[in-house]
PDB file of N, CA and C in Angstrom:
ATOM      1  N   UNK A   1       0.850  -1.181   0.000  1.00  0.00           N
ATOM      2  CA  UNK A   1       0.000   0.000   0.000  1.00  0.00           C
ATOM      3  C   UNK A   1       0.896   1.245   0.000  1.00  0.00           C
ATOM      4  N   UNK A   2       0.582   2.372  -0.743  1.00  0.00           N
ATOM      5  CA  UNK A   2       1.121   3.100  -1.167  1.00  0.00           C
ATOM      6  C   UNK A   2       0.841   4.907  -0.328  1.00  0.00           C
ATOM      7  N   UNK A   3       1.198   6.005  -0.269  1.00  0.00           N
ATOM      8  CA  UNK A   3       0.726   7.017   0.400  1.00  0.00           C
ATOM      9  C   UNK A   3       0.513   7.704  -1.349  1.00  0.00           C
ATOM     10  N   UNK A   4      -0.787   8.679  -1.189  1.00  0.00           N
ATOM     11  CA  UNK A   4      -1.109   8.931  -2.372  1.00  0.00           C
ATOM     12  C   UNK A   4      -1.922  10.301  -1.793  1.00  0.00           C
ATOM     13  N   UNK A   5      -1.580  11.730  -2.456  1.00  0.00           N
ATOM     14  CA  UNK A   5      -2.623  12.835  -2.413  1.00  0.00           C
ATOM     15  C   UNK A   5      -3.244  13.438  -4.115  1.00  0.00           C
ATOM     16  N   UNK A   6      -4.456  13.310  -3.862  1.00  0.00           N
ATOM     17  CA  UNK A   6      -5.429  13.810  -4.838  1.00  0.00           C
ATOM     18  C   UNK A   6      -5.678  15.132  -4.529  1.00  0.00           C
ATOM     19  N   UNK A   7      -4.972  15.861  -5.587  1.00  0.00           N
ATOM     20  CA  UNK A   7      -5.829  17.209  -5.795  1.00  0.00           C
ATOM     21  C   UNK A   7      -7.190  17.096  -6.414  1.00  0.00           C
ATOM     22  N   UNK A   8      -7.796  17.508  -6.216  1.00  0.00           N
ATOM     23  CA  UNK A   8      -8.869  18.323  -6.743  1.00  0.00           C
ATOM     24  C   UNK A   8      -9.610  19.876  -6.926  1.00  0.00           C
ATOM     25  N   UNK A   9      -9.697  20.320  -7.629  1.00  0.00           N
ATOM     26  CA  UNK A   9      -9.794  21.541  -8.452  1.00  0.00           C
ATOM     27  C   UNK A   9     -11.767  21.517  -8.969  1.00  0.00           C
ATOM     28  N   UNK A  10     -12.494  22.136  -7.684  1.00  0.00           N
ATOM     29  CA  UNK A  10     -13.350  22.333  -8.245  1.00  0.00           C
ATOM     30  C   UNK A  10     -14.259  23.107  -8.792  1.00  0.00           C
ATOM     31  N   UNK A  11     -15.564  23.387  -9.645  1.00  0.00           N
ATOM     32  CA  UNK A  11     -15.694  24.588 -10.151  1.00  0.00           C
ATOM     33  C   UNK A  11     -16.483  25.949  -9.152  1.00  0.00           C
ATOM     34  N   UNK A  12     -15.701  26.582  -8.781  1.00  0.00           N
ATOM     35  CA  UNK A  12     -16.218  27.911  -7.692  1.00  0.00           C
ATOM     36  C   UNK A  12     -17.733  28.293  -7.813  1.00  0.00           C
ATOM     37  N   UNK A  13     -18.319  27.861  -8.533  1.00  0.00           N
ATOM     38  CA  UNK A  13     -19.639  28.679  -8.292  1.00  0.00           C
ATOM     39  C   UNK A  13     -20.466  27.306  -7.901  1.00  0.00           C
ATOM     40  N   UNK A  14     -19.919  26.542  -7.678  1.00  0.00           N
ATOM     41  CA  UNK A  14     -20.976  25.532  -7.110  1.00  0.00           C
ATOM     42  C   UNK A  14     -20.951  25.445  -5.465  1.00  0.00           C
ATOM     43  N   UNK A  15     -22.070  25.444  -4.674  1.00  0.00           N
ATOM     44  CA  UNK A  15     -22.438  25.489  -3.294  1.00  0.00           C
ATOM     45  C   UNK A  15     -21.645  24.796  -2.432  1.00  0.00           C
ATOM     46  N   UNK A  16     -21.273  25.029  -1.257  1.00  0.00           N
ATOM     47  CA  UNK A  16     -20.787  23.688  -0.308  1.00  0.00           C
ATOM     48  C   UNK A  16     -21.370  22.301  -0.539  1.00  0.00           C
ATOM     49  N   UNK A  17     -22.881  22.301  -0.189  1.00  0.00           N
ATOM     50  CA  UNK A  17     -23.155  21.425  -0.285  1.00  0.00           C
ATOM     51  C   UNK A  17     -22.985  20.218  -1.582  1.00  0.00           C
ATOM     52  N   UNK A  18     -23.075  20.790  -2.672  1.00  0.00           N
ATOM     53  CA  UNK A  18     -22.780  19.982  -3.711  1.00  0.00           C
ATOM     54  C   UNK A  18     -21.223  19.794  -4.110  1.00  0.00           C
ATOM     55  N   UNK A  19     -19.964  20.624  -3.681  1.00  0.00           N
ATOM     56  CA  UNK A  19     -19.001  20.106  -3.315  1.00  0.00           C
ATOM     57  C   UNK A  19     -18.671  18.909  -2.265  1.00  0.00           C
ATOM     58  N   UNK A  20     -19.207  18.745  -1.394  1.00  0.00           N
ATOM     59  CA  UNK A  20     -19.519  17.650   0.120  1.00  0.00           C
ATOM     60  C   UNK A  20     -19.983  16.653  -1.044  1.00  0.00           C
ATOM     61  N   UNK A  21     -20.763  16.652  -1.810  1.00  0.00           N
ATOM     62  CA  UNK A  21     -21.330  15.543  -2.375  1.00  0.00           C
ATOM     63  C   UNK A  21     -20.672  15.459  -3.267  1.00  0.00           C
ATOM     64  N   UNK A  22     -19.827  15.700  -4.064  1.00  0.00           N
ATOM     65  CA  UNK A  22     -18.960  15.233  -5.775  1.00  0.00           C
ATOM     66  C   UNK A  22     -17.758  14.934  -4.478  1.00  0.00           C
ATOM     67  N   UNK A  23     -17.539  15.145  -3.601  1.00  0.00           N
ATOM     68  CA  UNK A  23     -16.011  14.633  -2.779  1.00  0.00           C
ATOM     69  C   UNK A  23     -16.854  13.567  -2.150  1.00  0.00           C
ATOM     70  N   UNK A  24     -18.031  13.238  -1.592  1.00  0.00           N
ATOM     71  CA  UNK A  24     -18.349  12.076  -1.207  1.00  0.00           C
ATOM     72  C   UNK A  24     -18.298  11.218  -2.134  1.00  0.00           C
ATOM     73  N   UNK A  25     -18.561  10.919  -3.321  1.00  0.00           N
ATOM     74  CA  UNK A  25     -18.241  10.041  -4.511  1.00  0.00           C
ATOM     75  C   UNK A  25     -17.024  10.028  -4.482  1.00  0.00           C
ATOM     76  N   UNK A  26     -16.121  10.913  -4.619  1.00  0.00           N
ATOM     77  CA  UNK A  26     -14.931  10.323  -4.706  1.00  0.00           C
ATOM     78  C   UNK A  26     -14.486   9.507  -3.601  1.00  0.00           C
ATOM     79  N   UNK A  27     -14.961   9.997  -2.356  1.00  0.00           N
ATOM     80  CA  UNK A  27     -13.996   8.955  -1.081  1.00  0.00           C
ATOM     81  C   UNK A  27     -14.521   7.824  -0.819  1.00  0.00           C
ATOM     82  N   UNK A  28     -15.968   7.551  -1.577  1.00  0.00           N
ATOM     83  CA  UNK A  28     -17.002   6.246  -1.687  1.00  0.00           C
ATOM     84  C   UNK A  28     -16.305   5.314  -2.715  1.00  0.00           C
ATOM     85  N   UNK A  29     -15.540   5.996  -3.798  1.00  0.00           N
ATOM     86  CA  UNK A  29     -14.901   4.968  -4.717  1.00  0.00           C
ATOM     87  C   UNK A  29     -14.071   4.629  -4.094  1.00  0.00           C
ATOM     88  N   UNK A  30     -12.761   5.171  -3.312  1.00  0.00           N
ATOM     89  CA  UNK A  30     -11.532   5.151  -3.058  1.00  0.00           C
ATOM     90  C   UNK A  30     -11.845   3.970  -1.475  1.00  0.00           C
ATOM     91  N   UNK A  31     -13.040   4.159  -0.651  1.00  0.00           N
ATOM     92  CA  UNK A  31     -13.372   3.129   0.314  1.00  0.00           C
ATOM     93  C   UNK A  31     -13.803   1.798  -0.895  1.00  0.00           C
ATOM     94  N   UNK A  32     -14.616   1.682  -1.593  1.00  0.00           N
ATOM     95  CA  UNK A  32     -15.002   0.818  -2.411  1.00  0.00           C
ATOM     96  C   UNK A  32     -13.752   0.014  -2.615  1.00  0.00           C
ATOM     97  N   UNK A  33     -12.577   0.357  -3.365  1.00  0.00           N
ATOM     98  CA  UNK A  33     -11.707  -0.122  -4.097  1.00  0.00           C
ATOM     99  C   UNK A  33     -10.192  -0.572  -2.844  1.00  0.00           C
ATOM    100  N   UNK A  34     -10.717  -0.216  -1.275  1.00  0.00           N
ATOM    101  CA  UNK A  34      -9.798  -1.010  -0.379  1.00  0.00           C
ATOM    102  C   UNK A  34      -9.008   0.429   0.134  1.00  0.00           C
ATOM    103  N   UNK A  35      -9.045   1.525  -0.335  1.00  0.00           N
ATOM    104  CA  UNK A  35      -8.047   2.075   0.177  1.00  0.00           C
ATOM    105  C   UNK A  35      -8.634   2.950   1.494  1.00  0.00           C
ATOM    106  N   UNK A  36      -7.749   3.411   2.276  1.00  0.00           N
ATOM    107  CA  UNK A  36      -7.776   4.332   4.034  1.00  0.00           C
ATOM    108  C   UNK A  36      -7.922   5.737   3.276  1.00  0.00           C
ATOM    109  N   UNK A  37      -8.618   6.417   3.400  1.00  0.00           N
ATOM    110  CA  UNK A  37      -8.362   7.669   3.454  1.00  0.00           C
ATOM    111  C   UNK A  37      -8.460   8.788   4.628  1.00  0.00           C
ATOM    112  N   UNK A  38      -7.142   9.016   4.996  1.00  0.00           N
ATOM    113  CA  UNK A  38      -6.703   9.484   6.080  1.00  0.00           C
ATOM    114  C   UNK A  38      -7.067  10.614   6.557  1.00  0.00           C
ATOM    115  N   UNK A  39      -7.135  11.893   5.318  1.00  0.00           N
ATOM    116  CA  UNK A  39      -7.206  13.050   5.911  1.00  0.00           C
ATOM    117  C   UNK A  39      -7.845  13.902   4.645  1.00  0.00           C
ATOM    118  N   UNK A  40      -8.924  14.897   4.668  1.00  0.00           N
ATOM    119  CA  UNK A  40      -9.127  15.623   3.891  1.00  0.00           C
ATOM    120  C   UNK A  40      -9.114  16.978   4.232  1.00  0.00           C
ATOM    121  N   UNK A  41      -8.245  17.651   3.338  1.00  0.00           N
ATOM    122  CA  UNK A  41      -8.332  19.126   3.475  1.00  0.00           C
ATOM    123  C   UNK A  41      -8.431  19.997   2.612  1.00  0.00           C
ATOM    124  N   UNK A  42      -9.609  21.260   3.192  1.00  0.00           N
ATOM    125  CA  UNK A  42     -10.256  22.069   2.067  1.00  0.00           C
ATOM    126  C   UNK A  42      -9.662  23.069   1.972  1.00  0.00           C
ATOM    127  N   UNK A  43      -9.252  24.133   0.983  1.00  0.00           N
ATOM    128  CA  UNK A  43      -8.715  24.904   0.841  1.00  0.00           C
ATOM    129  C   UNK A  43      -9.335  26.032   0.556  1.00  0.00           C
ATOM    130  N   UNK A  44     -10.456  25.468  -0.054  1.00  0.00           N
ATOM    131  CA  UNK A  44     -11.949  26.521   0.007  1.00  0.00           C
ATOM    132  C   UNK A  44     -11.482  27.506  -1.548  1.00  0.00           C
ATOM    133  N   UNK A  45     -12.180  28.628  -2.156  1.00  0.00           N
ATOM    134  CA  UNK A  45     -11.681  28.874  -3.470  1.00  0.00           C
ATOM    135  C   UNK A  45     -10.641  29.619  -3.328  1.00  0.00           C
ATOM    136  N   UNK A  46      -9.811  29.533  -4.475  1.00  0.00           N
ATOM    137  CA  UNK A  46      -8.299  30.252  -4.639  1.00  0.00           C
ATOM    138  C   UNK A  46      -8.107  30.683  -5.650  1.00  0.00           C
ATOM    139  N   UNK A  47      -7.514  31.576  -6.306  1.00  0.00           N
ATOM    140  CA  UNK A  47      -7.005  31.739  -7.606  1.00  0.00           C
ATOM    141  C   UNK A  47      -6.391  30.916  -8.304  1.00  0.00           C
ATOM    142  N   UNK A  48      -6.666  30.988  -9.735  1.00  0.00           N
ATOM    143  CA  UNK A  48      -5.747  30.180 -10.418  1.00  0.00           C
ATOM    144  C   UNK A  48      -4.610  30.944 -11.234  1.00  0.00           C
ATOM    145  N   UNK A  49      -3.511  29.946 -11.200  1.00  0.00           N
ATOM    146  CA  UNK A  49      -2.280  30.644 -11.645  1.00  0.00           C
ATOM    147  C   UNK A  49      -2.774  31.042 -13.216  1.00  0.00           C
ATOM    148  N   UNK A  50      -4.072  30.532 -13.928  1.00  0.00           N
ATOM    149  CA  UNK A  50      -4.196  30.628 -15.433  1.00  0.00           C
ATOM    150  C   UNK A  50      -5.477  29.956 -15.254  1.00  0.00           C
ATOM    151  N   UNK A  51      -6.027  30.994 -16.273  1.00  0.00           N
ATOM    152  CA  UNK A  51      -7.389  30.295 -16.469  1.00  0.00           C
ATOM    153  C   UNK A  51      -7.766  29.073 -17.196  1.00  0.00           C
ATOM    154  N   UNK A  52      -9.174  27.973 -16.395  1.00  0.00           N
ATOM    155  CA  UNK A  52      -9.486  26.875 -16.357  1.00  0.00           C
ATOM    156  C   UNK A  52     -11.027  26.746 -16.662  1.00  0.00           C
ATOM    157  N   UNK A  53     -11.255  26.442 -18.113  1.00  0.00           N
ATOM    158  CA  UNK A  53     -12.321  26.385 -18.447  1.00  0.00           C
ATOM    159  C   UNK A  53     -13.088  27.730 -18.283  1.00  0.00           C
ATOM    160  N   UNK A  54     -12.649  28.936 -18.911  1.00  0.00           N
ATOM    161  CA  UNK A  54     -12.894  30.022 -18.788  1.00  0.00           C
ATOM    162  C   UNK A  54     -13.082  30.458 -17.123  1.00  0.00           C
ATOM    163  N   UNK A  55     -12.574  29.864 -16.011  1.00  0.00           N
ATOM    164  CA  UNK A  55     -13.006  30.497 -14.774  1.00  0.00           C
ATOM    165  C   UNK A  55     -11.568  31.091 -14.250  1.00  0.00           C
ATOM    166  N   UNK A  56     -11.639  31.827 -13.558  1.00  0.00           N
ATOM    167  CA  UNK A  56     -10.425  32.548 -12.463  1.00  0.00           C
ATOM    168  C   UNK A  56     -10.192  31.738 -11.400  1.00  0.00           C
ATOM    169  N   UNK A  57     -11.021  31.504 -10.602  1.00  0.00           N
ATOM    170  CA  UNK A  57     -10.583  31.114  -9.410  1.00  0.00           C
ATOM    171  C   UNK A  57     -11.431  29.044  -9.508  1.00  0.00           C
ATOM    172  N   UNK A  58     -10.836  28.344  -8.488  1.00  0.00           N
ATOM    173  CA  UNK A  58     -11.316  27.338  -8.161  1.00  0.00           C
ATOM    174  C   UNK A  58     -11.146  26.835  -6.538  1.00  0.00           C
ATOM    175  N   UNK A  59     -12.383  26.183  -6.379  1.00  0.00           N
ATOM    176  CA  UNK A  59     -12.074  25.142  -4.902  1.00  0.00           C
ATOM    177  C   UNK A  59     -11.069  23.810  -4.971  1.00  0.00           C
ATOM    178  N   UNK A  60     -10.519  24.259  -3.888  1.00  0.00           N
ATOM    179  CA  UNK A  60      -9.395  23.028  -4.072  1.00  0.00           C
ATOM    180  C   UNK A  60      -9.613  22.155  -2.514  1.00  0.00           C
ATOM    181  N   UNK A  61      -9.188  21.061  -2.933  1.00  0.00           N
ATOM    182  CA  UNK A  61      -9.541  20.092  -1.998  1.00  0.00           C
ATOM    183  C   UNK A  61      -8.541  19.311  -2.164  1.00  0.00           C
ATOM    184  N   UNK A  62      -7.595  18.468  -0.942  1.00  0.00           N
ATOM    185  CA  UNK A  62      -6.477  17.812  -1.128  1.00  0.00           C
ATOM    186  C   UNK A  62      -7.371  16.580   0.177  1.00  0.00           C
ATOM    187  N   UNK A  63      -7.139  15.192  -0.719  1.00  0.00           N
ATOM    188  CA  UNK A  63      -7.722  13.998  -0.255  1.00  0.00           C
ATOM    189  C   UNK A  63      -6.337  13.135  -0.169  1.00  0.00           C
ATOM    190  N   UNK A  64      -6.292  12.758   1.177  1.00  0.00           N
ATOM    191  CA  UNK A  64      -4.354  12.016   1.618  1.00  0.00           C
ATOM    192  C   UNK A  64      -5.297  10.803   1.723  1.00  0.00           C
ATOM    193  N   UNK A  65      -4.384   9.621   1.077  1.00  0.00           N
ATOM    194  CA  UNK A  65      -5.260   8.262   1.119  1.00  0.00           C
ATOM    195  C   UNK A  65      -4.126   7.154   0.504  1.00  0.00           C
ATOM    196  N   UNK A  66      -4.095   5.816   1.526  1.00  0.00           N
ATOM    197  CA  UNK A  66      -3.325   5.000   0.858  1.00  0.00           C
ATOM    198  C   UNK A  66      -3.809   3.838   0.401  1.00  0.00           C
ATOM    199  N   UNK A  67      -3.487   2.991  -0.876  1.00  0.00           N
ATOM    200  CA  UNK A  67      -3.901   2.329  -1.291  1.00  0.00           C
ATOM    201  C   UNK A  67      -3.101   1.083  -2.396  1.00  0.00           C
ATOM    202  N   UNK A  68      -3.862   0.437  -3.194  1.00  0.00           N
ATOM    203  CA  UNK A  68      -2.963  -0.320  -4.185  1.00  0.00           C
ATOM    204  C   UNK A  68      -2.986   0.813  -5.235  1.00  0.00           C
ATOM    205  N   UNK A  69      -1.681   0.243  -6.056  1.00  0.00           N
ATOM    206  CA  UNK A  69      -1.742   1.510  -7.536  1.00  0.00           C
ATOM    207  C   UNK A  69      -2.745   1.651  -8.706  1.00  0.00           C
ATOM    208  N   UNK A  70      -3.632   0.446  -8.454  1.00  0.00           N
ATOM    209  CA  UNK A  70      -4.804  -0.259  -9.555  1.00  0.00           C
ATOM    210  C   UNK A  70      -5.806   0.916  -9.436  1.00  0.00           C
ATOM    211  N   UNK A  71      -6.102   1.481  -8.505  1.00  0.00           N
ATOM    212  CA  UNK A  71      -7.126   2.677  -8.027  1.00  0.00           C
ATOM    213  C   UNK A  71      -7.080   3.726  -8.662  1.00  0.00           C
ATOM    214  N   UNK A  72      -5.963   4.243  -9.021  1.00  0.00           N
ATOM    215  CA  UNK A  72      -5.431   5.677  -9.342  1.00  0.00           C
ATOM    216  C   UNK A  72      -6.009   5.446 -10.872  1.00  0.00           C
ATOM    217  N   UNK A  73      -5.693   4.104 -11.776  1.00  0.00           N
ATOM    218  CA  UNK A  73      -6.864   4.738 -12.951  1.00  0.00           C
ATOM    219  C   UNK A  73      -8.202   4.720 -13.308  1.00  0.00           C
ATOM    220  N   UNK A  74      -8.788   4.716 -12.575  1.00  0.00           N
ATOM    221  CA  UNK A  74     -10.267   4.170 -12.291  1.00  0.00           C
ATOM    222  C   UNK A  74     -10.592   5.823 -11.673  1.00  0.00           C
ATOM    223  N   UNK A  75      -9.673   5.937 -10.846  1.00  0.00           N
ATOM    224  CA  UNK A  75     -10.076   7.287 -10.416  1.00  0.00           C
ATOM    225  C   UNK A  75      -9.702   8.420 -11.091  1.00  0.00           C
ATOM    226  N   UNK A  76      -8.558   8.513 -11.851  1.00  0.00           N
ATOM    227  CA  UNK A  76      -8.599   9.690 -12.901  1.00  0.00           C
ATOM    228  C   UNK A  76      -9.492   9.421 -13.875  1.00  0.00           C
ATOM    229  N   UNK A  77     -10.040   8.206 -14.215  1.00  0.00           N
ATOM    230  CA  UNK A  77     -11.198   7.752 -15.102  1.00  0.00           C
ATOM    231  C   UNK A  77     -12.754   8.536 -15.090  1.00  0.00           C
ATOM    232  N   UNK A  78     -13.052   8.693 -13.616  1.00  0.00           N
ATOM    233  CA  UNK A  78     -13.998   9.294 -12.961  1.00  0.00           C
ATOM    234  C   UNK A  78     -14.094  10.850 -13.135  1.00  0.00           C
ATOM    235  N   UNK A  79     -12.873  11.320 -12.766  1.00  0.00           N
ATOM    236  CA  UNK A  79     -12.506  12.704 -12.234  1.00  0.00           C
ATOM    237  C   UNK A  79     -12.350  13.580 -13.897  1.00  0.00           C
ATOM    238  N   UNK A  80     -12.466  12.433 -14.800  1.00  0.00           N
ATOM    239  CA  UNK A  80     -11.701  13.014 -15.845  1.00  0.00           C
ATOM    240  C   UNK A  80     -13.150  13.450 -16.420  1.00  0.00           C
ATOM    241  N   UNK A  81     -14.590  12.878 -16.674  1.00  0.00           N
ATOM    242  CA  UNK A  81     -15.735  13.054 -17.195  1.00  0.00           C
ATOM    243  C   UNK A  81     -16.590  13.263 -15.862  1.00  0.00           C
ATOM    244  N   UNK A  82     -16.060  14.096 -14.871  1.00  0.00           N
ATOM    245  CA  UNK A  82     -17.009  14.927 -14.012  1.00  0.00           C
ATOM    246  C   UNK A  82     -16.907  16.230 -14.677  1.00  0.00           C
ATOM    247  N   UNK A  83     -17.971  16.900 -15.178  1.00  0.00           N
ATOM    248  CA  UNK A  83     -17.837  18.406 -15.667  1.00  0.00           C
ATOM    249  C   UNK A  83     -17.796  19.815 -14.549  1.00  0.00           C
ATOM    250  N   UNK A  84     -17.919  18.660 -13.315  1.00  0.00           N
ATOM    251  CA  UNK A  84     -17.982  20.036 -12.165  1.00  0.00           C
ATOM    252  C   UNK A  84     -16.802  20.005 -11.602  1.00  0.00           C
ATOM    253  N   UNK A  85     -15.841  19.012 -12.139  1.00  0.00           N
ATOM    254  CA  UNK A  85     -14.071  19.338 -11.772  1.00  0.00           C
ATOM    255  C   UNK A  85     -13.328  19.648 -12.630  1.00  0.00           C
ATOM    256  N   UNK A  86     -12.350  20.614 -12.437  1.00  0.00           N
ATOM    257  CA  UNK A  86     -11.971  21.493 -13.575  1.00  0.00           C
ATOM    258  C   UNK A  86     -10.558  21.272 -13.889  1.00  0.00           C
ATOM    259  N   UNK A  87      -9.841  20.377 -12.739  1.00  0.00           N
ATOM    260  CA  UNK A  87      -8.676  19.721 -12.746  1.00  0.00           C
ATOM    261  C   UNK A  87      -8.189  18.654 -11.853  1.00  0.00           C
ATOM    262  N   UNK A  88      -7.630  17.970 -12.230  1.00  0.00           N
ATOM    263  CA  UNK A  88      -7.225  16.629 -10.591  1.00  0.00           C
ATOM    264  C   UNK A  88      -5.992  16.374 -10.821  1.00  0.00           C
ATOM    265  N   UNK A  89      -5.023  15.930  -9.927  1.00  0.00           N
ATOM    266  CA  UNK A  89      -4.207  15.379  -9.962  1.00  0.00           C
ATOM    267  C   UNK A  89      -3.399  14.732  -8.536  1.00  0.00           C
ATOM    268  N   UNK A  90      -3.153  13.192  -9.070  1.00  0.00           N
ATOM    269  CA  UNK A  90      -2.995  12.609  -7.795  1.00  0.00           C
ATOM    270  C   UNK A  90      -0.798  11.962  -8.244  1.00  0.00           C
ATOM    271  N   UNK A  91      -0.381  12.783  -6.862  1.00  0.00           N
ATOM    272  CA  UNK A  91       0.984  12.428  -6.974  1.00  0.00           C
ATOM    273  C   UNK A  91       1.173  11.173  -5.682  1.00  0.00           C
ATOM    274  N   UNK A  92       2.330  10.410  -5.954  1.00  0.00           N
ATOM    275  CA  UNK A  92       2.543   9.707  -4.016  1.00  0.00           C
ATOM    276  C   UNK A  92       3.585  10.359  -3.291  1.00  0.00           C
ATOM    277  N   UNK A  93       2.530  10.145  -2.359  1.00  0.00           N
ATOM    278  CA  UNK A  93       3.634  10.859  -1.197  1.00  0.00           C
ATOM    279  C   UNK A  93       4.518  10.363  -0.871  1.00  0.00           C
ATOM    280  N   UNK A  94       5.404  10.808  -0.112  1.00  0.00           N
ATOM    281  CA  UNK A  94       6.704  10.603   0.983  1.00  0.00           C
ATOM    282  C   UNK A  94       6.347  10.194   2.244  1.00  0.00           C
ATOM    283  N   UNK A  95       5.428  10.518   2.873  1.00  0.00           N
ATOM    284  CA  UNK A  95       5.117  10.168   4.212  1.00  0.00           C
ATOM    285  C   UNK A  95       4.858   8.897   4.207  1.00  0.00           C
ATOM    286  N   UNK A  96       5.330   8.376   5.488  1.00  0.00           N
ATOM    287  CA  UNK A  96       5.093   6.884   5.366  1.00  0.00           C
ATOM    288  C   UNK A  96       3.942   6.670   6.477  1.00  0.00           C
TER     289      UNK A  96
END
């Protein structure tokens, strides 16, 4: 099992609540498929260094979670044909 953080980049004009719910799907797949997810943290909206799908700013959300490596394409699979995320990207961590 591996240490793994998912960015997520989501689109600013959508509510808390329906952010809580497109990140509950994601941590419902990532429990589904065996992996811990340890820690989630919101960053709430930020600027972007360059605009993303015509927007300025986005919500960012960083999901720390360890798992097998089989997960990670199933889940950029997901993340990739959600239209209410505007970018993702999952690197592995260092922390053990």
């Amino acid at each position: 099992m591996r240490n793994y953080e998912l960015v997520v980049i989501f689109d600013p004009s959508l509510e808390e609540e329906a952010v809580d719910k497109e990140l509950s799907k994601i941590t419902s797949l990532l429990e589904k498929e065996k992996c811990k997810v340890s820690d989630i943290d919101k960053w709430g909206v930020r600027k972007l260094a360059y605009s993303i799908k015509k927007q300025e700013n986005g919500y960012y959300i960083i999901v720390y979670f360890n798992g097998e490596s089989g997960v990670i394409s199933e889940l950029d699979r997901i993340n990739k044909i959600n239209d209410k995320i505007l970018r993702h990207l999952v690197v592995k961590s260092d922390e053990s």
